[in-house]
C-alpha atoms as a PDB file:
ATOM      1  CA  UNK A   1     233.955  -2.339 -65.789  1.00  0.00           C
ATOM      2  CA  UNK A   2     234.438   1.545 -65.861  1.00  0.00           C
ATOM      3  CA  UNK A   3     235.090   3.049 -69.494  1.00  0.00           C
ATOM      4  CA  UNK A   4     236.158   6.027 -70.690  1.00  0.00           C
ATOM      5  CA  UNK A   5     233.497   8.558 -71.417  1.00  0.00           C
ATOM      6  CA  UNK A   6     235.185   9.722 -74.787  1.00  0.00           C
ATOM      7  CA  UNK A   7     236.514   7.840 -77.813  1.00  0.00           C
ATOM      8  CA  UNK A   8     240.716   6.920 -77.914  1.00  0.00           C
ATOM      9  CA  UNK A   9     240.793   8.729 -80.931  1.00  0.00           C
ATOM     10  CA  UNK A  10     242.938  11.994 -81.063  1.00  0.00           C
ATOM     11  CA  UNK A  11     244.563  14.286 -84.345  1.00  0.00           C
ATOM     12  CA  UNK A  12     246.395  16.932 -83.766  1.00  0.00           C
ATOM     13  CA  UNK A  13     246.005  17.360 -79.824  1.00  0.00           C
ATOM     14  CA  UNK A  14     242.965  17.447 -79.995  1.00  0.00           C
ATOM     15  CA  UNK A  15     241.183  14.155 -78.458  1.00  0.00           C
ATOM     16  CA  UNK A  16     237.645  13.353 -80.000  1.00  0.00           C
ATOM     17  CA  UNK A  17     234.160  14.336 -77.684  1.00  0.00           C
ATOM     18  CA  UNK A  18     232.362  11.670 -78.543  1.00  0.00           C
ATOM     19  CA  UNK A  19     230.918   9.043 -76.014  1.00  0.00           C
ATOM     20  CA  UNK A  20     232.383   5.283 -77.185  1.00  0.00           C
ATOM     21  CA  UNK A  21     230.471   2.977 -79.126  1.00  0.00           C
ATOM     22  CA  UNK A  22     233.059   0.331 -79.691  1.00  0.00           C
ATOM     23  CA  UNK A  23     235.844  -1.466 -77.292  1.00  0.00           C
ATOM     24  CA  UNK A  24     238.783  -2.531 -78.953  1.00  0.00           C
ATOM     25  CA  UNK A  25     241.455  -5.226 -77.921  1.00  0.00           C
ATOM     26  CA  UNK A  26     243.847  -7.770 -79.230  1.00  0.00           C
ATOM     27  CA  UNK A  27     243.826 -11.442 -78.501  1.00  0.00           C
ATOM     28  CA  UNK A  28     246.939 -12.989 -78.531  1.00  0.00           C
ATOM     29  CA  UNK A  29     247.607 -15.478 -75.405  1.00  0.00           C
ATOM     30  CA  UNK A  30     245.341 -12.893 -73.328  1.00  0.00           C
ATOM     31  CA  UNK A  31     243.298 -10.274 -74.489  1.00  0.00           C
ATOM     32  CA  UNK A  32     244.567  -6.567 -74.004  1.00  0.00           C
ATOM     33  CA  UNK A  33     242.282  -3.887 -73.846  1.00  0.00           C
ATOM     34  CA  UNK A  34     243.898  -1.276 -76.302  1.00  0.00           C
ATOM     35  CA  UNK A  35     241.142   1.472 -76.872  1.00  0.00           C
ATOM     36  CA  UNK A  36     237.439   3.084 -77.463  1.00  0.00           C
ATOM     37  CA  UNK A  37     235.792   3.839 -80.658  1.00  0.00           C
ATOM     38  CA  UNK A  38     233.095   6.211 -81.334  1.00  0.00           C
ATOM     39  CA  UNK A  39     231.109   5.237 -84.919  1.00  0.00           C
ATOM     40  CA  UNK A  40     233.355   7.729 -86.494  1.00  0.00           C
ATOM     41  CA  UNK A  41     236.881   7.005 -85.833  1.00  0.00           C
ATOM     42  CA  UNK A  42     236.390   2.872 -85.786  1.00  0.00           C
ATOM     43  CA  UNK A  43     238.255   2.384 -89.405  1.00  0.00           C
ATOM     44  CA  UNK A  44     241.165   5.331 -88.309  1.00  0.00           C
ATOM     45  CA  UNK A  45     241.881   3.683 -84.706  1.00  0.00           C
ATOM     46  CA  UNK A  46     241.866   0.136 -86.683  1.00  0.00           C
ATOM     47  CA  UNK A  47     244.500   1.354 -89.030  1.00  0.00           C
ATOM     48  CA  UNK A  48     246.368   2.603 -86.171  1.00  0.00           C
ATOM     49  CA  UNK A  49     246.629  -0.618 -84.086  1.00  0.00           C
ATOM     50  CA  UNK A  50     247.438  -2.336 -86.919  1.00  0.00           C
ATOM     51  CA  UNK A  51     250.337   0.183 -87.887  1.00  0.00           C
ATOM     52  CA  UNK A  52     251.038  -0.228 -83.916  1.00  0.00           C
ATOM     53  CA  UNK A  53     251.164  -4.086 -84.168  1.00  0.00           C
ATOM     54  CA  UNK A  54     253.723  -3.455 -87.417  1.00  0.00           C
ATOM     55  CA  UNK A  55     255.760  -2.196 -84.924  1.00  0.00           C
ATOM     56  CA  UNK A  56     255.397  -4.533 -82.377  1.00  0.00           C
ATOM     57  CA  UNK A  57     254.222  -1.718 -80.221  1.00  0.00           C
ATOM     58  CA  UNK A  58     251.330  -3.923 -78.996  1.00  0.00           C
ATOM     59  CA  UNK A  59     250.608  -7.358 -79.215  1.00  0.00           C
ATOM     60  CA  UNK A  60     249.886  -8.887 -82.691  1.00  0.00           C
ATOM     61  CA  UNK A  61     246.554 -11.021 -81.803  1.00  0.00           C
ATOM     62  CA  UNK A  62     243.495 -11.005 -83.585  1.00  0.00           C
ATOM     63  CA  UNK A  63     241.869  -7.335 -83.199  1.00  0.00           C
ATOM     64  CA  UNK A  64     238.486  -8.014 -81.647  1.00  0.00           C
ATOM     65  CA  UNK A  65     235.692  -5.115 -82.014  1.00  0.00           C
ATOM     66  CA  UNK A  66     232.547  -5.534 -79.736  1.00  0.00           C
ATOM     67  CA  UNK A  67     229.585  -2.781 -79.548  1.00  0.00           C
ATOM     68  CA  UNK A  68     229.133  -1.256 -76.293  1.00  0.00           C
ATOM     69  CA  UNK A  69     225.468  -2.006 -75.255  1.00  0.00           C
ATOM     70  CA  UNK A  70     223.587  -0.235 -72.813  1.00  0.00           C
ATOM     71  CA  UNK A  71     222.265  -2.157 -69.465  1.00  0.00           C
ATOM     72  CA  UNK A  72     218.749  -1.682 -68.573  1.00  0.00           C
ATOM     73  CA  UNK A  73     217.403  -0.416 -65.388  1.00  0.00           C
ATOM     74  CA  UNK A  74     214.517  -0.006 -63.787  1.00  0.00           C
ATOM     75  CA  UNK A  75     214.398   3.773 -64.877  1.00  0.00           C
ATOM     76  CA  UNK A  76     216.048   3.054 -68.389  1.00  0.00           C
ATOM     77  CA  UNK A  77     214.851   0.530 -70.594  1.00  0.00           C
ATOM     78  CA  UNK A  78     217.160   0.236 -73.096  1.00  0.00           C
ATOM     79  CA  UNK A  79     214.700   1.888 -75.953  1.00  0.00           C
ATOM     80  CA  UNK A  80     216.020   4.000 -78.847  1.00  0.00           C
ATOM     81  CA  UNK A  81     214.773   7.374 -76.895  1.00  0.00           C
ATOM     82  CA  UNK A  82     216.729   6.441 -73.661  1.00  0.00           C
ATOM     83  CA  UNK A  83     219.747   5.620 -75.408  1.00  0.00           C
ATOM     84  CA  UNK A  84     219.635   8.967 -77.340  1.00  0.00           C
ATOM     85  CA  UNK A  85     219.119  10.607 -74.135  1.00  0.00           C
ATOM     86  CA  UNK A  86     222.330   9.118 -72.497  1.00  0.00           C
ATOM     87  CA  UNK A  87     224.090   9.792 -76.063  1.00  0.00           C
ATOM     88  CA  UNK A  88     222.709  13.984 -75.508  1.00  0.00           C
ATOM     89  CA  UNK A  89     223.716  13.660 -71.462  1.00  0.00           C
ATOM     90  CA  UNK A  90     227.342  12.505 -72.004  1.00  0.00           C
ATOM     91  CA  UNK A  91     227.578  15.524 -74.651  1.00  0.00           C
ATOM     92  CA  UNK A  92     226.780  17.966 -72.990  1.00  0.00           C
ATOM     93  CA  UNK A  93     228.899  16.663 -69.861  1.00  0.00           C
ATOM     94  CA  UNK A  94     232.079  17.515 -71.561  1.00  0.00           C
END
């Protein structure tokens, strides 16, 4: 699965830089896919969905948070460094 390169999290206009470190979703009969969370923003984009499921704007499951974890390669190993250096890359993409 493709995800976005930047967290769902936006104030003002202005939508946050950061790479994702969290997928959120709700679980009702299905599971919907209903945003990205850098370390951050996770309690602001919580309160949100919840205000959101108040509404009945989106599904009122269980909200399900699960860490996004980095796949090994043959060039990347998965170690502290070569997640840092991903981390640096994806900044200074954007």
């Amino acid at each position: 699965m493709t995800l976005p390169r930047k967290c769902s999290f936006s104030k003002l206009a202005t939508q946050c830089d950061i790479p994702p470190s969290y997928i959120l979703s709700v679980i009702e009969k299905e599971e919907y896919l209903v945003g990205m969370s850098c370390m951050e923003h996770l309690e602001p984009i919580k309160y949100k969905i919840k205000k959101l499921q108040q509404n009945h704007s989106i599904p009122n499951g269980k909200l399900k948070i699960e860490n996004i974890k980095m796949i090994s390669t043959n060039c990347i190993k998965g170690s502290q460094q070569d997640y840092e250096d991903v981390y640096s890359q994806r900044l200074r993409e954007n």
